[in-house]
C-alpha atoms as a PDB file:
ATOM      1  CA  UNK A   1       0.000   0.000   0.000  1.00  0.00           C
ATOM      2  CA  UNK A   2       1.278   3.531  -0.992  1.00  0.00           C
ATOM      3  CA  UNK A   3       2.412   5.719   2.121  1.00  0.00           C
ATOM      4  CA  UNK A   4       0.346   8.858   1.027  1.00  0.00           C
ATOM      5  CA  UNK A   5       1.939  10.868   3.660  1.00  0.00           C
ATOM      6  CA  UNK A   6       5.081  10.262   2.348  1.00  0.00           C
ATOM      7  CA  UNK A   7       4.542  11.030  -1.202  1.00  0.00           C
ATOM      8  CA  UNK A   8       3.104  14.058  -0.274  1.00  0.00           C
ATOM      9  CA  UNK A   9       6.208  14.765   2.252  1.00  0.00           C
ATOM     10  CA  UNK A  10       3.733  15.570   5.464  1.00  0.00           C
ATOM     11  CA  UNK A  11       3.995  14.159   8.583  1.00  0.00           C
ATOM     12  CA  UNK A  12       1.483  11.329   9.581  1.00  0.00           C
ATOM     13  CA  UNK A  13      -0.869  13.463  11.492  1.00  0.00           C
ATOM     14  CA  UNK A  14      -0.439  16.677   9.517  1.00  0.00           C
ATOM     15  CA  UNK A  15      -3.395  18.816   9.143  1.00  0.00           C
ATOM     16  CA  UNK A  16      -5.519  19.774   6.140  1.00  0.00           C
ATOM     17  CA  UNK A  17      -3.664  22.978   6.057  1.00  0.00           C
ATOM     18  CA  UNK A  18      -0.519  21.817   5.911  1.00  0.00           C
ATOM     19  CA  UNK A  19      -1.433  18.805   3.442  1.00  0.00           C
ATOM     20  CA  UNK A  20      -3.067  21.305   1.308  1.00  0.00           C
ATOM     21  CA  UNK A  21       0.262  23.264   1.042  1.00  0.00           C
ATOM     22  CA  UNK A  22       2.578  20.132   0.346  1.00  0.00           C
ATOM     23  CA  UNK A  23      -0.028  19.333  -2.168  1.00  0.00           C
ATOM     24  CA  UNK A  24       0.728  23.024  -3.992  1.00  0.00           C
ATOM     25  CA  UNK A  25       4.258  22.512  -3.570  1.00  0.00           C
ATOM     26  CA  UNK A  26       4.520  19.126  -4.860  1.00  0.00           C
ATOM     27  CA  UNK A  27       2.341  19.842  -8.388  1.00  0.00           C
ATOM     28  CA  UNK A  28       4.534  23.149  -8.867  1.00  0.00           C
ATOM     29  CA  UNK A  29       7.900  20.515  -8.919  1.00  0.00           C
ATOM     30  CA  UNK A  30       6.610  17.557 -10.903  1.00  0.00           C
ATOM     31  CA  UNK A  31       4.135  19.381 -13.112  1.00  0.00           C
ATOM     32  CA  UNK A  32       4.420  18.031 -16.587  1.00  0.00           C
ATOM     33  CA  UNK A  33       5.101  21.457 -18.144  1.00  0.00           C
ATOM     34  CA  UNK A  34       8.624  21.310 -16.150  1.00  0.00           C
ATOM     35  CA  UNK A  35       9.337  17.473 -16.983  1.00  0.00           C
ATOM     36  CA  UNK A  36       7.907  16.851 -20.420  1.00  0.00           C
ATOM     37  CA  UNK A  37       8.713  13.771 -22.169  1.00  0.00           C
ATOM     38  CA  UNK A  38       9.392  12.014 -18.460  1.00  0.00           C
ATOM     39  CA  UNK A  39       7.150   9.191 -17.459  1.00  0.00           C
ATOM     40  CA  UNK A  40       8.455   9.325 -13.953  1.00  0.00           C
ATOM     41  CA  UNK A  41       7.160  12.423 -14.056  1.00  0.00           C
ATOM     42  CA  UNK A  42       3.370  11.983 -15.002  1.00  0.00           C
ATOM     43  CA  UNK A  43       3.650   8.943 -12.466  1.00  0.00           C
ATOM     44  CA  UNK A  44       4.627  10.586  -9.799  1.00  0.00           C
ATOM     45  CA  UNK A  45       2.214  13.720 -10.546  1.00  0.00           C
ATOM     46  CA  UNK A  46      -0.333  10.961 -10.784  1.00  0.00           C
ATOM     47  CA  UNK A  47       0.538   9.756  -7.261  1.00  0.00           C
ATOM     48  CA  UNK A  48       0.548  13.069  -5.766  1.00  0.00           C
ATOM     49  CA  UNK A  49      -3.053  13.550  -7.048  1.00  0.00           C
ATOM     50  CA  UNK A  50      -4.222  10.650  -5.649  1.00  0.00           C
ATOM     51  CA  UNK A  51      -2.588  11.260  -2.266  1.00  0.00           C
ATOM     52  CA  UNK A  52      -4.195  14.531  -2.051  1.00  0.00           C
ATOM     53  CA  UNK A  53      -7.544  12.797  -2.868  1.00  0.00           C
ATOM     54  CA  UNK A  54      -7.203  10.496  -0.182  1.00  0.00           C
ATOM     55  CA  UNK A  55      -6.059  12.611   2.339  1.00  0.00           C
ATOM     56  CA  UNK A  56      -7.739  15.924   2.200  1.00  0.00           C
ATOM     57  CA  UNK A  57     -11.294  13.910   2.206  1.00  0.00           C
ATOM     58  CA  UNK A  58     -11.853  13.162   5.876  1.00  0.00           C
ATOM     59  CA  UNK A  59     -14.083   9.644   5.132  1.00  0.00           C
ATOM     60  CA  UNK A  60     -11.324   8.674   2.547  1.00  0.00           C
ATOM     61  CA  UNK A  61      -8.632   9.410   4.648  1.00  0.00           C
ATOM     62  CA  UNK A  62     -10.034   7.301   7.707  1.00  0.00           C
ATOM     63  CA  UNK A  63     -10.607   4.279   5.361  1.00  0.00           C
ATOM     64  CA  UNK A  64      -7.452   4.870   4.413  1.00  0.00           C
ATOM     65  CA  UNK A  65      -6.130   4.717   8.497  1.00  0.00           C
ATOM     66  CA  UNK A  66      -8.096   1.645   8.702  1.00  0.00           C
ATOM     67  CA  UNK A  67      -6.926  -0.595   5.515  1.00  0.00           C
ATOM     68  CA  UNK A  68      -2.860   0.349   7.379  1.00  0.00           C
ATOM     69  CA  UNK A  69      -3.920  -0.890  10.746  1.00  0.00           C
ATOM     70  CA  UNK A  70      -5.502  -4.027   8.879  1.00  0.00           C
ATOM     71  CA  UNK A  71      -2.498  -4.243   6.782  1.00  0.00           C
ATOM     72  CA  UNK A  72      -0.045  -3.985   9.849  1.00  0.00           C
ATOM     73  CA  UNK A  73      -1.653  -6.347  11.660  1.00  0.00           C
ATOM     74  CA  UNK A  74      -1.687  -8.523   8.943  1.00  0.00           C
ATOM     75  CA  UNK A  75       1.748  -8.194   8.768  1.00  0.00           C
ATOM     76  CA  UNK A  76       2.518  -9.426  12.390  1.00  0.00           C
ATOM     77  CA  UNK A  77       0.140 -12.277  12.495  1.00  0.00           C
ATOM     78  CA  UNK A  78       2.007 -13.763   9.497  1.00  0.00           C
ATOM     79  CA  UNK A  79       5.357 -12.937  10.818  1.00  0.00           C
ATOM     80  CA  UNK A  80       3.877 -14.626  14.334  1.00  0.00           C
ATOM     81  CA  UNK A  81       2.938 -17.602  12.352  1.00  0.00           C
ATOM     82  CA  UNK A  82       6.151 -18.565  10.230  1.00  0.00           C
ATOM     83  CA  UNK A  83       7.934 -18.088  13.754  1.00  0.00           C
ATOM     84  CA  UNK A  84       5.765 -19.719  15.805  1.00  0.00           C
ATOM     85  CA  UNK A  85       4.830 -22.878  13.228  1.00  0.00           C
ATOM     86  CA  UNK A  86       7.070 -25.066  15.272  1.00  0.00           C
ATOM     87  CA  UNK A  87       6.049 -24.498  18.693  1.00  0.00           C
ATOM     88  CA  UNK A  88       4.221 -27.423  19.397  1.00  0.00           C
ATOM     89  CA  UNK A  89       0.614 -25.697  20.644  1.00  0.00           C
ATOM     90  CA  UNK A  90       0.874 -23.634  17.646  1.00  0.00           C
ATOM     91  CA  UNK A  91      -2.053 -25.827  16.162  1.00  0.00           C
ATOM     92  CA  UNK A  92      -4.694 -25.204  19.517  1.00  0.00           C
ATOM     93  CA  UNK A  93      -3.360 -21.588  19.820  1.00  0.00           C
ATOM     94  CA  UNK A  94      -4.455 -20.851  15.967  1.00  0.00           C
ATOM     95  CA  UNK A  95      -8.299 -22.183  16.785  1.00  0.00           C
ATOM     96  CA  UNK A  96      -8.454 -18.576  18.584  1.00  0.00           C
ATOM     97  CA  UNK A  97      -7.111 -16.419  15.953  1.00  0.00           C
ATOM     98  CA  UNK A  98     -10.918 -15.062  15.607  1.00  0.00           C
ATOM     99  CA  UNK A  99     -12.639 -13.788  18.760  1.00  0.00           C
ATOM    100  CA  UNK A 100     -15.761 -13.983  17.456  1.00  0.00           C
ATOM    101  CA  UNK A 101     -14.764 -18.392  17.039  1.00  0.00           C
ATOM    102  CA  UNK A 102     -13.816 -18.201  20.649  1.00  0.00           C
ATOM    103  CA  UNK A 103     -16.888 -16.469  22.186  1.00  0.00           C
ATOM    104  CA  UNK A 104     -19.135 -19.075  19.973  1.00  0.00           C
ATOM    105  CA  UNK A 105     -16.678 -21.968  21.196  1.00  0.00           C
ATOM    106  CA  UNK A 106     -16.849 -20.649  25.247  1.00  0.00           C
ATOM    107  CA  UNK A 107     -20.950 -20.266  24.521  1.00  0.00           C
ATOM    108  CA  UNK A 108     -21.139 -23.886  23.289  1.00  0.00           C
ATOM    109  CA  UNK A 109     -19.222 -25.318  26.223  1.00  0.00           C
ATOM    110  CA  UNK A 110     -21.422 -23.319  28.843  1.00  0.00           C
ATOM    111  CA  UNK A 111     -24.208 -24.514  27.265  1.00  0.00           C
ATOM    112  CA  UNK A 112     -22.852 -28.132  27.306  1.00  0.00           C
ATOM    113  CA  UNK A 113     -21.739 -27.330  30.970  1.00  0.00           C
ATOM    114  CA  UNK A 114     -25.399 -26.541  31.735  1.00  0.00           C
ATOM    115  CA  UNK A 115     -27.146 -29.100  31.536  1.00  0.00           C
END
């Protein structure tokens, strides 16, 4: 996933002010009147626009927070598994990746316990 804040060079909790101005700055350096002919150019003009697209839309940019937290912690639990693959509860431990799997599990066995 593209790090908007850094293609726009803002810091990660810069405000619409600021990314507004980095967005002004950054279209008068790569616009395609000063690099014609350059395809780095019209990518990186392209990126820039839809940085600024992303970020200066409040909704957009908290979907955007959201799909980085997901990705992060995506991230970790794979780097947890390849670590972890030859502990040898690995295989019980992974039955409670999902909450929601556990609560339904814990539920069953009160239920069981119950009668």
């Amino acid at each position: 996933m593209k790090d908007y804040y850094a293609i726009l060079g803002v810091k990660k909790g810069a405000s619409l002010k600021e990314i507004k101005k980095a967005y002004k700055e950054m279209v008068k350096r790569w616009h395609p009147d000063f690099h014609p002919n350059d395809p780095d150019g019209l990518k990186q003009i392209k990126d820039i626009n839809e940085a600024y697209e992303v970020l200066a839309n409040s909704k957009k940019r908290q979907s955007y927070h959201k799909r980085v937290r997901e990705d992060e912690m995506d991230y970790y639990r794979r780097m947890a598994y390849t670590i972890h693959e030859e502990h040898p509860f690995f295989a019980y431990f992974l039955r409670f990746r999902d909450r929601s799997g556990m609560e339904e599990r814990m539920e069953k066995n009160s239920k069981k316990n119950k009668r």
